[in-house]
C-alpha atoms as a PDB file:
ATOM      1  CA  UNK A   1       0.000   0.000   0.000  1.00  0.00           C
ATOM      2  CA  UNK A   2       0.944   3.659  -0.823  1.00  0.00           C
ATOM      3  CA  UNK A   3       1.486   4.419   2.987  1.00  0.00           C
ATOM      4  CA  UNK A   4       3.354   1.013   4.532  1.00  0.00           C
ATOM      5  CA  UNK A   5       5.592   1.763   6.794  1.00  0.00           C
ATOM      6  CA  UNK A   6       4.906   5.585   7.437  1.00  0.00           C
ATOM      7  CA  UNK A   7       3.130   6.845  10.871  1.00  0.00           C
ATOM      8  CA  UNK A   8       0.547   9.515  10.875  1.00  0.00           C
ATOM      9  CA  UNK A   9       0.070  11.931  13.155  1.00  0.00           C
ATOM     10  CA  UNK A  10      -3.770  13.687  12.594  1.00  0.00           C
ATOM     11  CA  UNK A  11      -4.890  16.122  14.710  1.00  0.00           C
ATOM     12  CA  UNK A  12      -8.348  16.897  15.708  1.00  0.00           C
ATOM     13  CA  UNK A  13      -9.572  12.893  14.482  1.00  0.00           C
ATOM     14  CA  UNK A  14     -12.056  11.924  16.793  1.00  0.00           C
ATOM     15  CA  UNK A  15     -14.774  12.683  14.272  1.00  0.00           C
ATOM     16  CA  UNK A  16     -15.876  14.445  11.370  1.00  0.00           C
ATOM     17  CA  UNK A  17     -13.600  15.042   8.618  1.00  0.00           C
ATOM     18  CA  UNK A  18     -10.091  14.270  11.036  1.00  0.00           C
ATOM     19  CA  UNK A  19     -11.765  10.484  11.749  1.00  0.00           C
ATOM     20  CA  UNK A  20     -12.242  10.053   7.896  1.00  0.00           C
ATOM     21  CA  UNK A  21      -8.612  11.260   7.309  1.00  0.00           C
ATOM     22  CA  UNK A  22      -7.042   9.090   9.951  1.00  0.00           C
ATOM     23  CA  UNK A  23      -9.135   5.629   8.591  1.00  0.00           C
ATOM     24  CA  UNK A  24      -8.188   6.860   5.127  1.00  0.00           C
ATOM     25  CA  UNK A  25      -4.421   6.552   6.049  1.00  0.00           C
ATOM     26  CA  UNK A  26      -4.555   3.247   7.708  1.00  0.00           C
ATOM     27  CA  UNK A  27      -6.367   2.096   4.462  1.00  0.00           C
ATOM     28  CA  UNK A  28      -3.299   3.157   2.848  1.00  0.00           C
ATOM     29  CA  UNK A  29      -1.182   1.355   5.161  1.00  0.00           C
ATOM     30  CA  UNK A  30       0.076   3.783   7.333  1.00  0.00           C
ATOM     31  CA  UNK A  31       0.505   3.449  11.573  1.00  0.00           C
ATOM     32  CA  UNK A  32      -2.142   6.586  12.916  1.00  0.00           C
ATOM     33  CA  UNK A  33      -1.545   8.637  15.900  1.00  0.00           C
ATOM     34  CA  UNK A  34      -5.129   9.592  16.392  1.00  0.00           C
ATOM     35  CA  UNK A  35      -5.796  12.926  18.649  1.00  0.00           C
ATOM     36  CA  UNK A  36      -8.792  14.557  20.519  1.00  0.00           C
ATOM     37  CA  UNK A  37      -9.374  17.190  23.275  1.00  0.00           C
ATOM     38  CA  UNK A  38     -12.914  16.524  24.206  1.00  0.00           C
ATOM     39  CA  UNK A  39     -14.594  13.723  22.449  1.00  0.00           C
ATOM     40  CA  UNK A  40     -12.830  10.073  23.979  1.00  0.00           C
ATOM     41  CA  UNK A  41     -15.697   7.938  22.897  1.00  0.00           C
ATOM     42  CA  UNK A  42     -15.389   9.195  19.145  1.00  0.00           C
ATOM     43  CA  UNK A  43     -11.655   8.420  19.593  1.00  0.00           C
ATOM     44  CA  UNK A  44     -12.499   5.056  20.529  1.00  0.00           C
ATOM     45  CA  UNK A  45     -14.803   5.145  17.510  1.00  0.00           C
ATOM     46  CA  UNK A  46     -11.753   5.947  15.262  1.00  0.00           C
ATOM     47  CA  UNK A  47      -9.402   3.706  16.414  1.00  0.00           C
ATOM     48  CA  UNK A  48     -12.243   0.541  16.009  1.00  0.00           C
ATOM     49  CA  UNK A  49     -12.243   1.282  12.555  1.00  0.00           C
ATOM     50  CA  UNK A  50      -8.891   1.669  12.092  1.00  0.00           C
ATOM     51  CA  UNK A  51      -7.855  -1.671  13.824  1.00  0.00           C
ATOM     52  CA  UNK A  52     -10.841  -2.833  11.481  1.00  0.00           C
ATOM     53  CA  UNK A  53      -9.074  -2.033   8.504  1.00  0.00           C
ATOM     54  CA  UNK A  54      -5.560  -3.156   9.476  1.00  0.00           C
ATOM     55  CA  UNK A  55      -3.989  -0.083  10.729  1.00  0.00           C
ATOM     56  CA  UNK A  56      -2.102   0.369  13.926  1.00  0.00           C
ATOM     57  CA  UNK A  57      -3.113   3.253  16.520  1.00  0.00           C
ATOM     58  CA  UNK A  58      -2.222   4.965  19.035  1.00  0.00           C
ATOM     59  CA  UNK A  59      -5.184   7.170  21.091  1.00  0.00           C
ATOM     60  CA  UNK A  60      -3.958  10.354  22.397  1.00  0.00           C
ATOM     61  CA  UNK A  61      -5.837  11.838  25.316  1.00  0.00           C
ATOM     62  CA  UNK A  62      -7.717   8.748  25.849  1.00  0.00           C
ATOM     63  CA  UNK A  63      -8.064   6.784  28.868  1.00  0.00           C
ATOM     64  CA  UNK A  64      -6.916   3.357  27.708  1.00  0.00           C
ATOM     65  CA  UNK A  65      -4.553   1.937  28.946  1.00  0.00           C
ATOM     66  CA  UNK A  66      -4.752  -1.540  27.131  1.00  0.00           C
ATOM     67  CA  UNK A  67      -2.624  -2.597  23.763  1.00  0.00           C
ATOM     68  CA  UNK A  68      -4.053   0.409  21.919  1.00  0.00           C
ATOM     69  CA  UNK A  69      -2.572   2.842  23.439  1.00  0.00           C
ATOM     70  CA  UNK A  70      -2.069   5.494  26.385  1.00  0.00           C
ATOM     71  CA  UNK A  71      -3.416   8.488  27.669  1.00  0.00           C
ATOM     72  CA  UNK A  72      -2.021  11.819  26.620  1.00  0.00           C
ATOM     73  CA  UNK A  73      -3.716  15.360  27.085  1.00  0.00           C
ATOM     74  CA  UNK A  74      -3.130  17.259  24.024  1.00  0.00           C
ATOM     75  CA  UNK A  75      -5.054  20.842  23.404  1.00  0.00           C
ATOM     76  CA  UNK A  76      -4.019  21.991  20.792  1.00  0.00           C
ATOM     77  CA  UNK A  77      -3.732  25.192  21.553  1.00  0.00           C
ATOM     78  CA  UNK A  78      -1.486  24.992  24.523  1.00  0.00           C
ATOM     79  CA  UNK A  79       2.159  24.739  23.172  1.00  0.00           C
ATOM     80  CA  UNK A  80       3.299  22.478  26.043  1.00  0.00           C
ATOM     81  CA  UNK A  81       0.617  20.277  24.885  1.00  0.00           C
ATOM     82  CA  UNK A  82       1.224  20.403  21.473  1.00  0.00           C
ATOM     83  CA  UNK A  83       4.616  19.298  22.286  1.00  0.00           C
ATOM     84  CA  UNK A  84       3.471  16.857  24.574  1.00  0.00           C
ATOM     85  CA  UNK A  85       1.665  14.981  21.699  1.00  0.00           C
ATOM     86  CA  UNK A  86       4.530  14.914  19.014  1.00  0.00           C
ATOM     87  CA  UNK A  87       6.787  13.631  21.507  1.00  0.00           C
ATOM     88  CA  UNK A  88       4.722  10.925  22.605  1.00  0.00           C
ATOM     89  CA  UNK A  89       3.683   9.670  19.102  1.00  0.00           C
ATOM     90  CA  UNK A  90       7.625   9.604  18.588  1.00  0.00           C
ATOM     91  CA  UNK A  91       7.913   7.625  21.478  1.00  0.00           C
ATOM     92  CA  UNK A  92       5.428   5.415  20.793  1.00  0.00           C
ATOM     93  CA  UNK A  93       5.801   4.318  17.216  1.00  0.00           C
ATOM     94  CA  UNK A  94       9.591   5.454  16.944  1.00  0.00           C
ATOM     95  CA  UNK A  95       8.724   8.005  14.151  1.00  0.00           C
ATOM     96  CA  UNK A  96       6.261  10.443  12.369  1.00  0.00           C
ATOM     97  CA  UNK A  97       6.216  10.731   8.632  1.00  0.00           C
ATOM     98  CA  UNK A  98       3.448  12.602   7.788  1.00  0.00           C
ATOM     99  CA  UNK A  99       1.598  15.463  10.213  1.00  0.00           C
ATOM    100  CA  UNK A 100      -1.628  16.310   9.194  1.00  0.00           C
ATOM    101  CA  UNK A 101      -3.029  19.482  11.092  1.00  0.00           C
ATOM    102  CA  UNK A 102      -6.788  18.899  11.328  1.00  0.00           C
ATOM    103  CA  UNK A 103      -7.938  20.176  14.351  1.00  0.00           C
ATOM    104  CA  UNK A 104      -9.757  23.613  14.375  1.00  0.00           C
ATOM    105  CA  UNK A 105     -12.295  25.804  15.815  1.00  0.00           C
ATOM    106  CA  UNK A 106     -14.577  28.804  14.997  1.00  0.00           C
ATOM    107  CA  UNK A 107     -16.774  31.040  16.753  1.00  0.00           C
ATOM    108  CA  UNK A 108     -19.299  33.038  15.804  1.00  0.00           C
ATOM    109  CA  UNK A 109     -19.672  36.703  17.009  1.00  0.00           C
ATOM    110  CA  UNK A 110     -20.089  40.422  15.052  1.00  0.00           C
ATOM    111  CA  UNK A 111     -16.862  41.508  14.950  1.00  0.00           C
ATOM    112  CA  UNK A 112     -16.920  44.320  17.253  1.00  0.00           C
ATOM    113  CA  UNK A 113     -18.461  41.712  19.609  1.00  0.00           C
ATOM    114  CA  UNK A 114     -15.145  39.622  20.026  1.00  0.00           C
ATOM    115  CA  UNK A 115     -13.337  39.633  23.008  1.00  0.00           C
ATOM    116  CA  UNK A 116     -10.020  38.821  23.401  1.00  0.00           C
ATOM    117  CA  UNK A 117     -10.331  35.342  25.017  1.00  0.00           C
ATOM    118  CA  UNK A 118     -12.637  34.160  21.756  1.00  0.00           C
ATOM    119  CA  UNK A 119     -10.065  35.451  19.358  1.00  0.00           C
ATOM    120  CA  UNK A 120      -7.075  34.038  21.484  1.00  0.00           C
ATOM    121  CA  UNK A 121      -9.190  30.409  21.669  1.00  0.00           C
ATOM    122  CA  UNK A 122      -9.522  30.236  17.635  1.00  0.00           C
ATOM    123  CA  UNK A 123      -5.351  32.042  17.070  1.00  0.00           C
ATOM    124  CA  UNK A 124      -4.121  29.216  19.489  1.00  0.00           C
ATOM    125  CA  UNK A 125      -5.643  26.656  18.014  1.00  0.00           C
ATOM    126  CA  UNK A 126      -5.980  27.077  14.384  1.00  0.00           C
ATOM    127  CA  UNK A 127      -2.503  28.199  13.833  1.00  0.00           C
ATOM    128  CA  UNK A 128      -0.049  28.587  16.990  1.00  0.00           C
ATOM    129  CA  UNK A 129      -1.098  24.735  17.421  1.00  0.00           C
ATOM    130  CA  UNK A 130      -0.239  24.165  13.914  1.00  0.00           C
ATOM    131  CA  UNK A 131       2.901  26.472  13.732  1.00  0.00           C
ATOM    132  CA  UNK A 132       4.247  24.233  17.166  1.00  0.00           C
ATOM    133  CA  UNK A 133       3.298  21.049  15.962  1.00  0.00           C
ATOM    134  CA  UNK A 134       4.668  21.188  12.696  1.00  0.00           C
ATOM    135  CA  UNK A 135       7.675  22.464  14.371  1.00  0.00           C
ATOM    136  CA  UNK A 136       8.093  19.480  16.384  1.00  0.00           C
ATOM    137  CA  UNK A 137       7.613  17.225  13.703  1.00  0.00           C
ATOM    138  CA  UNK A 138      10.203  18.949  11.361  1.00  0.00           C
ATOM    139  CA  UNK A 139      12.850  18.558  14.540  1.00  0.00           C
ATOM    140  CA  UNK A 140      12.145  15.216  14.388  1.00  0.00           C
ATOM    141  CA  UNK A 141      12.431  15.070  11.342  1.00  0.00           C
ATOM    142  CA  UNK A 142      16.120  17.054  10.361  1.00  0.00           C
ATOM    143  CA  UNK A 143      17.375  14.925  13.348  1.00  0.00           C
ATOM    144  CA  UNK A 144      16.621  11.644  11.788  1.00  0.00           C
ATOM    145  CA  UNK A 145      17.415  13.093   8.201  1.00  0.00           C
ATOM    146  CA  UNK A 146      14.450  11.923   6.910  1.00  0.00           C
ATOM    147  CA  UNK A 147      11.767  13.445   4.814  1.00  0.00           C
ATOM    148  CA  UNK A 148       8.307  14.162   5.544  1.00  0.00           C
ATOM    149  CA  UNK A 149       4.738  15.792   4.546  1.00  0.00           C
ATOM    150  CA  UNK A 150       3.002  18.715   6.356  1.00  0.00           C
ATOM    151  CA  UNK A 151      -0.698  18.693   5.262  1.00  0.00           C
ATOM    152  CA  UNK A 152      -2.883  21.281   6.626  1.00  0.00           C
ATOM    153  CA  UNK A 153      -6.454  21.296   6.496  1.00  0.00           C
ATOM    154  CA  UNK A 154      -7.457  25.029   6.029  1.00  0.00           C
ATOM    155  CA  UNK A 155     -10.983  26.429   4.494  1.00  0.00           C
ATOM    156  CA  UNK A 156     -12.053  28.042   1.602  1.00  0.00           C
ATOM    157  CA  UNK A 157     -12.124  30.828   3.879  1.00  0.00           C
ATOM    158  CA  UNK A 158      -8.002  31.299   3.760  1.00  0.00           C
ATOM    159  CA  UNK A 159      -9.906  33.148   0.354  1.00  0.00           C
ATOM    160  CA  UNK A 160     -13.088  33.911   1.221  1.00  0.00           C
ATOM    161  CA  UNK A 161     -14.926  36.298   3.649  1.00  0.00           C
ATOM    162  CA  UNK A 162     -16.887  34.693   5.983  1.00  0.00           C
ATOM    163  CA  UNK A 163     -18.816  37.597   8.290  1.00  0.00           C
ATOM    164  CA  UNK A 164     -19.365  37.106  11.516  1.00  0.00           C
ATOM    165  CA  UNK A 165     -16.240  35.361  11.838  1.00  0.00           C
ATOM    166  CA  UNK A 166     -13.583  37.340  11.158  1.00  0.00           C
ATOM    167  CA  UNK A 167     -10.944  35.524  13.830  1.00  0.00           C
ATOM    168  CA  UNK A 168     -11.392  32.410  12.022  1.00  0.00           C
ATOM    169  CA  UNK A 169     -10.758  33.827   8.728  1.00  0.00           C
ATOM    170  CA  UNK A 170      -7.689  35.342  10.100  1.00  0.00           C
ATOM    171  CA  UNK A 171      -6.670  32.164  11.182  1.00  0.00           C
ATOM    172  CA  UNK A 172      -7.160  30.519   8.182  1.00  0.00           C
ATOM    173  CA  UNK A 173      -5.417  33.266   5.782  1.00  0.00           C
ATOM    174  CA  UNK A 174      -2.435  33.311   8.219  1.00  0.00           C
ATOM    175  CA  UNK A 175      -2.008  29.342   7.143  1.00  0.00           C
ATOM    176  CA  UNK A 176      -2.501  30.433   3.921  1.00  0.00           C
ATOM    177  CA  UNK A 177       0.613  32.157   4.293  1.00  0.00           C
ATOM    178  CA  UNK A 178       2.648  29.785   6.657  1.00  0.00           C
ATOM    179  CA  UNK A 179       1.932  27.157   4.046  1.00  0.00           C
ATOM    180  CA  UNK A 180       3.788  29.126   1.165  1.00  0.00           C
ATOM    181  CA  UNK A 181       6.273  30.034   3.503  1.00  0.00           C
ATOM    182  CA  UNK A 182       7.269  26.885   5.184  1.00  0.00           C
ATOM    183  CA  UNK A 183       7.209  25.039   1.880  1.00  0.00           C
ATOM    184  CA  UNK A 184      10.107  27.462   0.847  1.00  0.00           C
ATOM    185  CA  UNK A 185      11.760  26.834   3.562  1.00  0.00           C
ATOM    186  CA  UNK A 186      11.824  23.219   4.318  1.00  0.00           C
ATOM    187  CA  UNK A 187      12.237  22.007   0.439  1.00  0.00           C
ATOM    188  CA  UNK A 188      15.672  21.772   1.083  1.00  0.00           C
ATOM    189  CA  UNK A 189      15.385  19.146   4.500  1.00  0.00           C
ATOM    190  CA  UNK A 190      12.524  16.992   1.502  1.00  0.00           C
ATOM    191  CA  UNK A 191       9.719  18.174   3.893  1.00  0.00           C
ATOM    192  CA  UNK A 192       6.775  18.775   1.720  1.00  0.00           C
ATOM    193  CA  UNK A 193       4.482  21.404   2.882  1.00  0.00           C
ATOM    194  CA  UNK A 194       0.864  21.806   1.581  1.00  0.00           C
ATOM    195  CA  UNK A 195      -2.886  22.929   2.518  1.00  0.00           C
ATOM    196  CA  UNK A 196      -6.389  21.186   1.778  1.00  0.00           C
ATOM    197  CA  UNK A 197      -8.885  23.872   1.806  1.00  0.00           C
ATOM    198  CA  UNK A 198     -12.654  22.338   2.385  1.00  0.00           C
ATOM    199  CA  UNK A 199     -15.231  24.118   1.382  1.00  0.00           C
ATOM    200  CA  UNK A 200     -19.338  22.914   2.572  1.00  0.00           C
ATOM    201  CA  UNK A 201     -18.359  19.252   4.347  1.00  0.00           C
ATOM    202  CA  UNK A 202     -21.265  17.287   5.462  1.00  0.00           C
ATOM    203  CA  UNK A 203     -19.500  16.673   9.100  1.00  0.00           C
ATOM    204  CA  UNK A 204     -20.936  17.178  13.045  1.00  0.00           C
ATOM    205  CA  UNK A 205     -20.128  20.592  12.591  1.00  0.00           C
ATOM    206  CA  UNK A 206     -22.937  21.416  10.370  1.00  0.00           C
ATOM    207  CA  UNK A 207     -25.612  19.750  11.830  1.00  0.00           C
ATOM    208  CA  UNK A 208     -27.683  23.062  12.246  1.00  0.00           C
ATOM    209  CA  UNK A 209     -27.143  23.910   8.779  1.00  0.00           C
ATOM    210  CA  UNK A 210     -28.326  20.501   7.828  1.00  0.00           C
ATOM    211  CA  UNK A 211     -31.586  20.412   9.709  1.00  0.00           C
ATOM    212  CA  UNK A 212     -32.512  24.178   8.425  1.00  0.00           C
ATOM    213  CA  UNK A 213     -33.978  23.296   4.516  1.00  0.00           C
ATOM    214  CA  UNK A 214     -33.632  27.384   3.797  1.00  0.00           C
ATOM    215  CA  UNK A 215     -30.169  27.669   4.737  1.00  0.00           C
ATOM    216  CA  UNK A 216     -29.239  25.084   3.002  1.00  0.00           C
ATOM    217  CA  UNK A 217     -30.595  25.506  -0.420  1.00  0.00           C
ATOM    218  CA  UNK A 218     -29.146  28.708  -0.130  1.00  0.00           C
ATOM    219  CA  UNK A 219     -25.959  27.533   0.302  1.00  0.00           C
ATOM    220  CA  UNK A 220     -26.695  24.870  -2.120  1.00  0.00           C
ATOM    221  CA  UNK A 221     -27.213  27.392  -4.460  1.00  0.00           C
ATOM    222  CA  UNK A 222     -24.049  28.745  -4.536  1.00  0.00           C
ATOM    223  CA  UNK A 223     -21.621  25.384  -5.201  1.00  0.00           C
ATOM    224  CA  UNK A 224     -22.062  24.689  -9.035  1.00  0.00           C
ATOM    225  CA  UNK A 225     -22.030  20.648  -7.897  1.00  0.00           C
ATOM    226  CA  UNK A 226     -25.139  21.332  -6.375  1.00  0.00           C
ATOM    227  CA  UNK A 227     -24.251  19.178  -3.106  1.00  0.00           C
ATOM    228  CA  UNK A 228     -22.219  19.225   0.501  1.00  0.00           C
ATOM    229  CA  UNK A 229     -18.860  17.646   0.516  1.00  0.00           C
ATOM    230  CA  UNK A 230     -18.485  14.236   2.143  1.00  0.00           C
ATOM    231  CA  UNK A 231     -15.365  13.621   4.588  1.00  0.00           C
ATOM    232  CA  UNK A 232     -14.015  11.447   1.734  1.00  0.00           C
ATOM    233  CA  UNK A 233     -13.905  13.928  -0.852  1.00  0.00           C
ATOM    234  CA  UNK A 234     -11.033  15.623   1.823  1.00  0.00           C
ATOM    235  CA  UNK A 235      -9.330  12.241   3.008  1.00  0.00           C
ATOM    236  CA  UNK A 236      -8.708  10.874  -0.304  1.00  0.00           C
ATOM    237  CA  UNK A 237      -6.920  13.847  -1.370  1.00  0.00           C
ATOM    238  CA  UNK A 238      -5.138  13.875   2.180  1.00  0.00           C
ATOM    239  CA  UNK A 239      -3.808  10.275   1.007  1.00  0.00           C
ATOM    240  CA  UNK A 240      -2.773  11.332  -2.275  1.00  0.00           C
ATOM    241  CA  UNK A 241      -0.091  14.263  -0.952  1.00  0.00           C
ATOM    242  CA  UNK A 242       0.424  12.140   1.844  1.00  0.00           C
ATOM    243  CA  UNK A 243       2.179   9.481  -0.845  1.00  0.00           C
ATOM    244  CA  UNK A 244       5.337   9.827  -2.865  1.00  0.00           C
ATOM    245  CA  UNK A 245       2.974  10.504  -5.981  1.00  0.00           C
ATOM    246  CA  UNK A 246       2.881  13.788  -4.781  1.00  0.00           C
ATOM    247  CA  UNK A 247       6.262  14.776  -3.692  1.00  0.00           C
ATOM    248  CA  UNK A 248       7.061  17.650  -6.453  1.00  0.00           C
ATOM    249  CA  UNK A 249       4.229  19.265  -4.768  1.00  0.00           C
ATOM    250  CA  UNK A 250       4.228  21.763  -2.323  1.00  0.00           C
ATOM    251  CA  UNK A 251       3.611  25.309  -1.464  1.00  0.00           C
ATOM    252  CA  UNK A 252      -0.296  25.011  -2.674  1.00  0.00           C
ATOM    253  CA  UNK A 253      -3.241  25.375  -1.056  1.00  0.00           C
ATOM    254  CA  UNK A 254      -6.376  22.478  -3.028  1.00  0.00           C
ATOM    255  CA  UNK A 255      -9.952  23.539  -2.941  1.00  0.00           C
ATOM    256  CA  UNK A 256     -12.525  20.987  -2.232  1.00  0.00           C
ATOM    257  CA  UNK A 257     -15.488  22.674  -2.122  1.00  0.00           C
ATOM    258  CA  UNK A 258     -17.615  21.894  -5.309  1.00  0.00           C
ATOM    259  CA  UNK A 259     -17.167  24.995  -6.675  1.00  0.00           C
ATOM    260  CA  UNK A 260     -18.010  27.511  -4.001  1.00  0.00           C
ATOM    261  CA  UNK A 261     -15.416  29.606  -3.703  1.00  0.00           C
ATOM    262  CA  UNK A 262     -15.523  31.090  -7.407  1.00  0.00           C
ATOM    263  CA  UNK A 263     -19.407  31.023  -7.256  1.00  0.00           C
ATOM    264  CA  UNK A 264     -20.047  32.413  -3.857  1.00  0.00           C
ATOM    265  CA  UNK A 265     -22.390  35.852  -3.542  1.00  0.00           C
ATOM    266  CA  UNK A 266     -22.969  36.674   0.493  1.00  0.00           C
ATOM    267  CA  UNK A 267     -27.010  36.219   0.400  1.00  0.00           C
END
């Protein structure tokens, strides 16, 4: 398989599109280092199907303490965590070949209504967790002289406003940037840096959306394929950077989003 012998490290995959991702790379062969802050039971969840499929995983934050793993408290957006977490993966499964930086938040708020605390909460975790953890990984990394992929899953909102949540565009447009940087920077090491940018994904997230019909068909209205994403329209692209069939490519940002983002009009 495309992935055999590589460990994954995926942030954020106790559900939604991170689980999908994580599965997706065990499919492919690869060892997963599957994280969560909040949600152990969807971790558990996760790692079922992994072991289902083949893959080998080890639950971060969880409370296990049986062959699948250990307990590890990771929030992402505390750096000592984020530390915390790459180091233990390392430990675990001896490596990490491929960090994929899922995890995110949002909050919605006017912008003069933010307060500092919301806007730190979505910063720390959206891209000082990301910044940290990807420098972790690429320590590990130059001191084992090996090479490695950084895949970040943005938003279509790196590019496109999104009112009413202007710290989470800020967020996103700052990895945007990081990306494009990074990728200059770490070409040289054979660290591959590159972004997935989602557009409407049919995950937990969006469950409001989903059970309002008006909403929806607007939205619907504006992505030319006429539908919501599924998790597996992100994790199979995930794979395919993830593999050595897509190592001349880095410094890009890939929208999945059905069209939206050249189609959008704010309704």
């Amino acid at each position: 398989m495309a992935l055999d012998g590589k460990v994954a490290l995926v942030t954020g995959s106790s559900q939604g599109i991170g689980k999908d991702i994580a599965i997706r790379l065990a499919k492919e062969g690869a060892k997963v280092v599957v994280n969560y802050r909040s949600h152990p039971e969807g971790a558990e969840e996760t790692l079922d199907e992994i072991k289902s499929v083949g893959g080998t995983c080890h639950m971060v934050e969880g409370y296990c303490n049986d062959e699948r793993g250990y307990s590890v408290g990771a929030d992402l957006g505390m750096v000592e965590d984020v530390q915390r977490l790459v180091a233990d993966s390392i430990d675990h499964f001896g490596q990490v070949d491929i960090l994929v930086n899922n995890a995110g938040i949002e909050k919605h708020a006017p912008f003069w209504e933010v307060d500092e605390k919301a806007f730190e909460a979505v910063l720390n975790v959206n891209l000082k967790g990301v910044f940290f953890a990807t420098q972790a990984v690429v320590k590990h990394l130059m001191a084992t002289q090996r090479s490695g992929k950084i895949i970040n899953i943005s938003s279509v909102h790196e590019e496109l406003p999104f009112p009413n949540f202007a710290a989470y565009c800020a967020s996103k447009g700052g990895l945007k940037m990081l990306t494009r940087d990074l990728s200059v920077e770490l070409a040289p090491y054979g660290i591959t840096v590159n972004n997935v940018a989602p557009g409407a994904i049919e995950t937990p997230i969006n469950t409001k959306l989903l059970n309002d019909p008006e909403k929806l068909n607007a939205l619907l209205t504006n992505i030319p394929l006429g539908r919501l994403g599924q998790p597996k329209d992100i994790s199979g692209l995930v794979a395919f950077l993830a593999s050595e069939d897509a190592s001349y490519m880095t410094g890009s940002t890939f929208f999945v989003d059905g069209g939206l983002t050249w189609n959008y009009q704010e309704q």
